[in-house]
Protein backbone atom coordinates (compact mmCIF):
# COMPACT_ATOMS: atom_id res chain seq x y z
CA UNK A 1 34.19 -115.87 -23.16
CA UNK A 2 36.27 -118.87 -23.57
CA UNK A 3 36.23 -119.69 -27.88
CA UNK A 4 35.92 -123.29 -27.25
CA UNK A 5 32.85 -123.26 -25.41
CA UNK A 6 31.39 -120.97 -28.12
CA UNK A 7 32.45 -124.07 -30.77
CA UNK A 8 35.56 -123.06 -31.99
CA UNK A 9 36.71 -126.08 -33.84
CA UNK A 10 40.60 -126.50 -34.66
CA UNK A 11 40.25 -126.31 -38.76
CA UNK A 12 38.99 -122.60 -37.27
CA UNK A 13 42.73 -121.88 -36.87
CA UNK A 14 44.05 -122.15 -39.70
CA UNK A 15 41.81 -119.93 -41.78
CA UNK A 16 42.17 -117.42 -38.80
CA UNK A 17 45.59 -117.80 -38.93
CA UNK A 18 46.87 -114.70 -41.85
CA UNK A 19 44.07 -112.29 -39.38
CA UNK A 20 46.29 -112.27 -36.64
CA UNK A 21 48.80 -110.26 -38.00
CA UNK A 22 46.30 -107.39 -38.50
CA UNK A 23 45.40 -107.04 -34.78
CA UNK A 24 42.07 -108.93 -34.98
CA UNK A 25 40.15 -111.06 -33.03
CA UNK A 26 37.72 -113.68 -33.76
CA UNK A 27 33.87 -113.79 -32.32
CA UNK A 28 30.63 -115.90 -33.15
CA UNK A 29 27.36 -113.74 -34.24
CA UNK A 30 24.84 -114.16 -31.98
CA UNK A 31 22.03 -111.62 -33.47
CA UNK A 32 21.46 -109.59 -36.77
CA UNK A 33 19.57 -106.67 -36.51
CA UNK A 34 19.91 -104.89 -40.24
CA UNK A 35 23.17 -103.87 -39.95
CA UNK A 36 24.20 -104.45 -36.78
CA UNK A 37 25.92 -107.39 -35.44
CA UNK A 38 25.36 -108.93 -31.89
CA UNK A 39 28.99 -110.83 -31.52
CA UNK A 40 30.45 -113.21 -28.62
CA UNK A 41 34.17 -113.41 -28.04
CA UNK A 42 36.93 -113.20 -25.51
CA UNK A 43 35.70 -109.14 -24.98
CA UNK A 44 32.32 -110.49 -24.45
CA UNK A 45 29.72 -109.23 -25.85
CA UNK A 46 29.86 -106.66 -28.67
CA UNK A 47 28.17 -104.97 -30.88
CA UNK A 48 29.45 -104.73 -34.16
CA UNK A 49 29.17 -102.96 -38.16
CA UNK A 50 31.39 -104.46 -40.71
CA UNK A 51 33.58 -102.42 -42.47
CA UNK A 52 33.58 -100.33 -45.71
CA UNK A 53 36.38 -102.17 -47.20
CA UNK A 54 34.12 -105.58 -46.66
CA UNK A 55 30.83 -104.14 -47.68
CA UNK A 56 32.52 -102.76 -50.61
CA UNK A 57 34.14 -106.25 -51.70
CA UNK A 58 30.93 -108.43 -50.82
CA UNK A 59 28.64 -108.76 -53.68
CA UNK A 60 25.80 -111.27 -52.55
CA UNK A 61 23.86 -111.41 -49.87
CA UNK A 62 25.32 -114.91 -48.32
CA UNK A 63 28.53 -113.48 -48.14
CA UNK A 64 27.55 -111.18 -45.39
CA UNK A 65 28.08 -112.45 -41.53
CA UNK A 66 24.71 -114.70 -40.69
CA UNK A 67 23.48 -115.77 -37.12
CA UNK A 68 26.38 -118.32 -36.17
CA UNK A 69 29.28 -117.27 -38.04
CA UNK A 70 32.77 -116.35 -37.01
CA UNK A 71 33.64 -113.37 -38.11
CA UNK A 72 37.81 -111.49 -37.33
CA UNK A 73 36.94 -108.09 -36.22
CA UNK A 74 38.90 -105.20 -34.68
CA UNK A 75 37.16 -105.12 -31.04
CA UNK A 76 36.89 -101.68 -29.26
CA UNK A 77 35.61 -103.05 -25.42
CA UNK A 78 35.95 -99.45 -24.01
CA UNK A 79 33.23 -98.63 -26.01
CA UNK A 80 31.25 -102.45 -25.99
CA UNK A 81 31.69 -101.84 -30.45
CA UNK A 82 33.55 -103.65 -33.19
CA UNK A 83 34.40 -103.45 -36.90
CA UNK A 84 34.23 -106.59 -38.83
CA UNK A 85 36.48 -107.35 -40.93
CA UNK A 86 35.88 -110.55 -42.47
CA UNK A 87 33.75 -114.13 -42.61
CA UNK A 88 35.83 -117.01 -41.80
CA UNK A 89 35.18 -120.24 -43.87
CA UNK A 90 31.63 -122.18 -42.90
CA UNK A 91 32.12 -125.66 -42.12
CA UNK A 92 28.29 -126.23 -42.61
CA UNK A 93 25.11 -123.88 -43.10
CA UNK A 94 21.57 -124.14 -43.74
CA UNK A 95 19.60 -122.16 -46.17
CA UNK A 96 17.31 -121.38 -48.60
CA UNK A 97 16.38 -119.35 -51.54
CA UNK A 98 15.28 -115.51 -50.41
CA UNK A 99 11.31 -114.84 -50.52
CA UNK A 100 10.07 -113.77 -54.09
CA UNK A 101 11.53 -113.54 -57.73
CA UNK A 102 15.14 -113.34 -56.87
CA UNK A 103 17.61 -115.83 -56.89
CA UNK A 104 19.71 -115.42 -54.01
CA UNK A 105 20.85 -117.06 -51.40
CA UNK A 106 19.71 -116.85 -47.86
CA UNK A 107 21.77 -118.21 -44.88
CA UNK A 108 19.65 -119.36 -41.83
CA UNK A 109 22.15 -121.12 -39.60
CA UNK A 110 26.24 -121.05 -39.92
CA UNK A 111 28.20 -123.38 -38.39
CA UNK A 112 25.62 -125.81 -36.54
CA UNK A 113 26.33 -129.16 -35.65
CA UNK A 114 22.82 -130.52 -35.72
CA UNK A 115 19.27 -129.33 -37.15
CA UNK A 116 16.44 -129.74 -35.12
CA UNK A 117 13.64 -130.27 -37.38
CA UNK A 118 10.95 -129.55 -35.03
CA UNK A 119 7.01 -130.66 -35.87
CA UNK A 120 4.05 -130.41 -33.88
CA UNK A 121 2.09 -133.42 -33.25
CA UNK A 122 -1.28 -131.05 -33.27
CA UNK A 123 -3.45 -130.74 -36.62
CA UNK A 124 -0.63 -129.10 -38.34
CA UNK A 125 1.05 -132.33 -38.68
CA UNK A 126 2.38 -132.80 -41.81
CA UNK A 127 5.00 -135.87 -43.02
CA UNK A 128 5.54 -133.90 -46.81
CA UNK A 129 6.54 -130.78 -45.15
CA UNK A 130 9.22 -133.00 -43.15
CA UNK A 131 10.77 -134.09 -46.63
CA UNK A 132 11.14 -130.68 -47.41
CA UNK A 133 13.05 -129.98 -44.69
CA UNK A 134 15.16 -132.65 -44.53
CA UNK A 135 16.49 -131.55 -48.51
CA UNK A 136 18.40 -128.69 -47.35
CA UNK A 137 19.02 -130.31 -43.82
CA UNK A 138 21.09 -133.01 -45.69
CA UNK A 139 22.53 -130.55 -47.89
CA UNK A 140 23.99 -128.06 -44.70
CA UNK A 141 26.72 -130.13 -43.96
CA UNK A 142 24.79 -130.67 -40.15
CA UNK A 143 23.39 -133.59 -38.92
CA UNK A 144 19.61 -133.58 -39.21
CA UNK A 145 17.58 -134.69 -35.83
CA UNK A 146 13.46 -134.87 -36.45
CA UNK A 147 11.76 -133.66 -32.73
CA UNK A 148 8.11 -133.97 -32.61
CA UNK A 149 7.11 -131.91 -30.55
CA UNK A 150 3.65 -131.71 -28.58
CA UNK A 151 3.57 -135.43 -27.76
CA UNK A 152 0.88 -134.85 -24.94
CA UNK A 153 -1.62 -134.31 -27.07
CA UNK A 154 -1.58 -137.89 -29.12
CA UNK A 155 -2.06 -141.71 -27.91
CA UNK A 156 -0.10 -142.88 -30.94
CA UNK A 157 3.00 -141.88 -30.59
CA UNK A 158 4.60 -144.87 -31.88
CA UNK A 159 2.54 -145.15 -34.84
CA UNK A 160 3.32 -141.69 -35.51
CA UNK A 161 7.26 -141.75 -35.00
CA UNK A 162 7.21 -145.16 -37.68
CA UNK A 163 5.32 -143.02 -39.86
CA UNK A 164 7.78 -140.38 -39.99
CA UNK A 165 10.45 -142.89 -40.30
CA UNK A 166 9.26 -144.17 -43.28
CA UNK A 167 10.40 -141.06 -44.68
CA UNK A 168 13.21 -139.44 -43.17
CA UNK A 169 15.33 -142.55 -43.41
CA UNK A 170 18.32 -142.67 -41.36
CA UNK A 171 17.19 -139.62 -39.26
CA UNK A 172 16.80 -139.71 -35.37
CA UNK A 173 13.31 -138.88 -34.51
CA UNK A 174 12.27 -137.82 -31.16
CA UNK A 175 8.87 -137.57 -29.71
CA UNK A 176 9.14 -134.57 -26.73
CA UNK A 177 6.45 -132.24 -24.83
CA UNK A 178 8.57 -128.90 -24.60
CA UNK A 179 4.83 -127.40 -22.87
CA UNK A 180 5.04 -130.39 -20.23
CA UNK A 181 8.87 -130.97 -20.23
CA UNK A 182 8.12 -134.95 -20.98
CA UNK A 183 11.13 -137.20 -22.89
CA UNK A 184 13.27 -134.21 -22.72
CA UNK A 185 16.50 -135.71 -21.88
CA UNK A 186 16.33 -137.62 -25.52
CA UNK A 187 17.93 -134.46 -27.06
CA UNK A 188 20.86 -134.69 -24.27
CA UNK A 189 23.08 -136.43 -26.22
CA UNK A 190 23.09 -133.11 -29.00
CA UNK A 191 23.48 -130.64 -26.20
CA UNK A 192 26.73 -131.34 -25.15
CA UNK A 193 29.00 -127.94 -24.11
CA UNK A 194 30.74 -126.22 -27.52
CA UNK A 195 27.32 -127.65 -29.83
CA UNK A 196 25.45 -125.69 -32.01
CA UNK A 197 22.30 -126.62 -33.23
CA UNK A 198 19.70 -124.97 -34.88
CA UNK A 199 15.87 -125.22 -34.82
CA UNK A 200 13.94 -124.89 -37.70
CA UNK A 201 10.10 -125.52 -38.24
CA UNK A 202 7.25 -124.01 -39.08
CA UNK A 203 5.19 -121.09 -37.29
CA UNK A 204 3.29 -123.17 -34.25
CA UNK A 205 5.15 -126.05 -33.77
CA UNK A 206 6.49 -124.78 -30.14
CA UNK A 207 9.92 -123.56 -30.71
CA UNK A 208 10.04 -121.39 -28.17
CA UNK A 209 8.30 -123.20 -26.39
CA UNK A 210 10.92 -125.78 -26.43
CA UNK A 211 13.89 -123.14 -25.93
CA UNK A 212 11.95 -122.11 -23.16
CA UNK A 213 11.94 -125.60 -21.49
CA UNK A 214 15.94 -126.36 -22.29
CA UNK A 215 16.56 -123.38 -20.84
CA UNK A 216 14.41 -123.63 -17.49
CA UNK A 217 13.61 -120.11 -17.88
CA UNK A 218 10.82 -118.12 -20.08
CA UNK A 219 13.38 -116.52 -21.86
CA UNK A 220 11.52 -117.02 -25.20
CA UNK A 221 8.37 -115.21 -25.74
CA UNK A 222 5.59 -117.58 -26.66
CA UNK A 223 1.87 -117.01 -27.64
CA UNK A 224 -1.33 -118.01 -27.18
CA UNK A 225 -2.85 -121.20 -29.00
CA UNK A 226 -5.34 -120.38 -31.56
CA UNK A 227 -8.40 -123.00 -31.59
CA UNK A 228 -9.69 -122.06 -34.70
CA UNK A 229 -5.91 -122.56 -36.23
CA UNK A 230 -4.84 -125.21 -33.65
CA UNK A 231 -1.19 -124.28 -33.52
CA UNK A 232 0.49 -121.55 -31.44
CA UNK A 233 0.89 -117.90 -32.14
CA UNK A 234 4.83 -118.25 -32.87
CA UNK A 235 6.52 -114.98 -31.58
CA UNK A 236 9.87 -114.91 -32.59
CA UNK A 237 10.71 -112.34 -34.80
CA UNK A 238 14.62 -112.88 -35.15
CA UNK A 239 17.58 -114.94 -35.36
CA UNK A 240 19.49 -115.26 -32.35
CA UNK A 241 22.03 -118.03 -30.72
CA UNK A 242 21.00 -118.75 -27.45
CA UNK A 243 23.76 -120.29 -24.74
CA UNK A 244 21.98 -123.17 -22.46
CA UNK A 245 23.08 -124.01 -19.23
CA UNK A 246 24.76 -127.04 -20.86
CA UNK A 247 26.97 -125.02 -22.51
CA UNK A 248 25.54 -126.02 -25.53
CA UNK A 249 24.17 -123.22 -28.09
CA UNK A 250 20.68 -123.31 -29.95
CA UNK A 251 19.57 -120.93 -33.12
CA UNK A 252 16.16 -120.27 -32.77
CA UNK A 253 14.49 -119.03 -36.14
CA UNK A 254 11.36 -117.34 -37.11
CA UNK A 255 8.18 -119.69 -37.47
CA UNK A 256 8.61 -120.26 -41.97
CA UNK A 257 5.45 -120.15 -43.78
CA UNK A 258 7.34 -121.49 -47.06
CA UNK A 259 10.97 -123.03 -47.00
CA UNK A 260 12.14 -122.02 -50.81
CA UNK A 261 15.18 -124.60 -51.65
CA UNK A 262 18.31 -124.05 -52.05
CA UNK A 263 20.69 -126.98 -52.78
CA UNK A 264 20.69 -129.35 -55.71
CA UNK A 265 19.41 -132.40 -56.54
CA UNK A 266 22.10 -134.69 -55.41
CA UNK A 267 20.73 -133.66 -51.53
CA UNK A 268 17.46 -135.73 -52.75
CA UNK A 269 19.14 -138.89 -52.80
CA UNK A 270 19.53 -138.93 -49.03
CA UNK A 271 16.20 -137.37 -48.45
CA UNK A 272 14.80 -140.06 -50.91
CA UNK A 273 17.22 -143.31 -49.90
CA UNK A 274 14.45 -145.16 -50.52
CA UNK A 275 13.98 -144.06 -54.46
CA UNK A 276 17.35 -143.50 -54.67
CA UNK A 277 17.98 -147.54 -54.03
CA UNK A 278 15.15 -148.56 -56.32
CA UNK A 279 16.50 -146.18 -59.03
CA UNK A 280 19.83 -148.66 -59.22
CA UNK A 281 17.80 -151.20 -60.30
CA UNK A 282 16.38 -148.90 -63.41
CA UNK A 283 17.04 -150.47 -67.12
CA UNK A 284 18.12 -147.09 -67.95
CA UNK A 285 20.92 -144.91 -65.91
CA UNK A 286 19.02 -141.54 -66.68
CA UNK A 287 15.48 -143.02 -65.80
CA UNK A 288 12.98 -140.57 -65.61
CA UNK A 289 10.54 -142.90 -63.10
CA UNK A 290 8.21 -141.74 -65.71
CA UNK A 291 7.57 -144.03 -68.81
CA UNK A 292 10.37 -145.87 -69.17
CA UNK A 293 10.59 -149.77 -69.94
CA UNK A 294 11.79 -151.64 -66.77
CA UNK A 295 11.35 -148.78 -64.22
CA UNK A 296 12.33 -150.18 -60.52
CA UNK A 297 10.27 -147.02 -58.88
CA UNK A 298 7.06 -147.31 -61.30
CA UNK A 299 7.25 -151.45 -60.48
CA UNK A 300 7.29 -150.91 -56.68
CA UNK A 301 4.54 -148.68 -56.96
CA UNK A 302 2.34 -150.61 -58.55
CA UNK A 303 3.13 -153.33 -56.14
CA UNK A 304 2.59 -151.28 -53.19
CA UNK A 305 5.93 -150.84 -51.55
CA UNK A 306 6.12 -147.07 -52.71
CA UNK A 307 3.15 -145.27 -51.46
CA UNK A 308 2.22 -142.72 -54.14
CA UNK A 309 2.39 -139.57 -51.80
CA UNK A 310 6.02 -140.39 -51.52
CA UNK A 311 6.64 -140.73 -55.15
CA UNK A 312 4.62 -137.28 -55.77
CA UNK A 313 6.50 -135.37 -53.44
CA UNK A 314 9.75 -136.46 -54.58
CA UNK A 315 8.88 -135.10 -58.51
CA UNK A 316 7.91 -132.13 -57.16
CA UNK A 317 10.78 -131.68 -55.28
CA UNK A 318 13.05 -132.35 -58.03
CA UNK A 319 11.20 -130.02 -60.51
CA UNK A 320 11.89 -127.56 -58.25
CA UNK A 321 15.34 -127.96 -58.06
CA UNK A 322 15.97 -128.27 -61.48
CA UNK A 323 14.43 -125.00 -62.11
CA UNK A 324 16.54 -123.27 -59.58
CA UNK A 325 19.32 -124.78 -61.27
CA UNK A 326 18.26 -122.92 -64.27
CA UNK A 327 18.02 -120.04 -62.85
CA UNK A 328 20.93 -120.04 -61.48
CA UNK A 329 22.73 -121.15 -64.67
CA UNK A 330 21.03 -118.20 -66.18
CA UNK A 331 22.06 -115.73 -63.98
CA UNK A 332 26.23 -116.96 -64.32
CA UNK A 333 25.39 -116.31 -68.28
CA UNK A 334 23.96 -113.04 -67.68
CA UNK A 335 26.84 -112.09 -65.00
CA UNK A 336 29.31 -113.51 -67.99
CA UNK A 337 27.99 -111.51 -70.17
CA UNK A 338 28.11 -108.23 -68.06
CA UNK A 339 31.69 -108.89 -67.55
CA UNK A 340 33.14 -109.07 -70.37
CA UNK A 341 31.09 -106.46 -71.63
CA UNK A 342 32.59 -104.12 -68.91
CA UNK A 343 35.97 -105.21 -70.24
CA UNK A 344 35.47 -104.39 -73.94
CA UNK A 345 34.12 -101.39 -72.91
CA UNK A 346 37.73 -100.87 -71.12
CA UNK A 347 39.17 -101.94 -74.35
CA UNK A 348 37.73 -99.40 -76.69
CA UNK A 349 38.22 -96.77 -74.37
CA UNK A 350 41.82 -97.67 -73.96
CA UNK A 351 41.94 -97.60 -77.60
CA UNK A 352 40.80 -94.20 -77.87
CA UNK A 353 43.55 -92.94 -75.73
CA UNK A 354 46.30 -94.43 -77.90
């Protein structure tokens, strides 16, 4: 498989560079399945383990290969395996903090080029949920694309593309029916041979569905629609890059029933433009939006031209961050602390021997 058309870029090259000398050969992950890698290179298609020498250097969990990276691995095509060796550097990823108490990281997407927020323009519709996404869509390093899927089923589809414009500001938004294959050829432009882009939404919104339709083949698995819920039973299960007939390359994702951040608050200024330009015009540089005397955001909404919802949805979305931000401070200290505590132990025991 030619590297190019599986988005090699040329900065690639130069981190790959040193790798050569060690016999290996670069290849994109196309599937994760515990510890085995689907991989796509110049041998085709592999499967692949990493090494011990790699598992026993790698600490946390976003240090190990993700759907869409490009990993150097020591191919064996006699026997379709490979070892990998190592992660090259990510030129973007999106992802989010792992389900539950701990405060890890956990990569979705490496290396995409775009982020197809997808939404479905059914009962589930939901503009906050959008914001939410678009945080850590900013923060990747991608370029974030809104697709509303399901068009066929509203009249308003202008209305309801403003709407969402109002606040994902300075995002492409396109209206599509993946079921009905209407407007399709809006999302052309991303799909261009040697693209990656990933789609990320929540269960129901038609993902597959869509997949399905780019692909003009039911590839994707896709379930019935639930009345009572009035969204689709959303089947995938996995990860996996998917190679269109454009040449182009799509990461579908499991439906998520909660998107936990992970990024900080500086991505909220482009998911927020509009506070974010109100806030200049604060008395005070460190304004809350609270309390404070001569607050730009508390004086446009009391005159109307920040609607409320927005303004709670932004707090909350900063509280959250700030609190991962402690945590994560937290967790350096305590990782501090276990250091050097390993190292005096090293001293006194050196000690002893003298």
């Amino acid at each position: 498989m030619n590297l190019s058309d599986l988005g090699w870029k040329p900065q690639l090259d130069v981190s790959f560079e040193p790798l050569k000398a060690h016999d290996l050969k670069p290849a994109r992950v196309a599937r994760v399945d515990r510890e085995f890698y689907l991989v796509l290179g110049e041998h085709g298609e592999l499967v692949a383990e990493i090494s011990g020498k790699f598992r026993h250097e790698t600490h946390t969990r976003a240090d190990f290969p993700a759907v869409g990276d490009w990993v150097a691995l020591l191919p064996r095509p006699d026997e379709s395996k490979a070892t990998i060796h190592a992660v090259l550097p990510r030129f973007s990823k999106f992802s989010r903090k792992v389900a539950g108490a701990n405060t890890d990281e956990q990569i979705i997407a490496a290396n995409v080029d775009s982020v197809f927020l997808v939404c479905g323009l059914d009962g589930d519709f939901n503009a906050r949920r959008i914001e939410r996404y678009l945080a850590p869509a900013w923060d990747s390093g991608a370029t974030p694309v809104i697709v509303l899927n399901k068009a066929d089923l509203r009249d308003d589809i202008d209305a309801l593309v403003a709407d969402v414009g109002s606040v994902a500001i300075g995002v492409a938004i396109h209206a599509v029916s993946a079921s009905e294959r209407l407007r399709l050829d809006a999302l052309a432009p991303y799909l261009e041979r040697g693209q990656t882009i990933a789609l990320l939404g929540s269960s129901g919104v038609g993902k597959s569905t869509l997949i399905n339709a780019l692909l003009g083949t039911d590839k994707q698995a896709t379930g019935d629609v639930s009345e009572h819920l009035d969204r689709g039973r959303h089947t995938t299960t996995h990860r996996e890059l998917v190679v269109l007939p454009s040449g182009a390359m799509l990461i579908d994702n499991p439906g998520m029933r909660e998107l936990q951040l992970w990024t900080d608050e500086g991505s909220l200024d482009k998911t927020f433009a509009d506070i974010a330009s109100l806030a200049k015009g604060c008395r005070f540089r460190d304004c809350s939006h609270a309390s404070e005397p001569e607050c730009a955001v508390q004086a446009a909404l009391a005159d109307g031209s920040l609607g409320p919802d927005r303004y709670r949805s932004y707090l909350k979305l900063q509280r959250e961050l700030r609190y991962l931000a402690g945590r994560l401070d937290q967790r350096i200290r305590q990782a501090e602390k276990a250091r050097w505590k390993q190292i005096h132990r090293v001293i006194r025991a050196r000690a002893k021997l003298k």
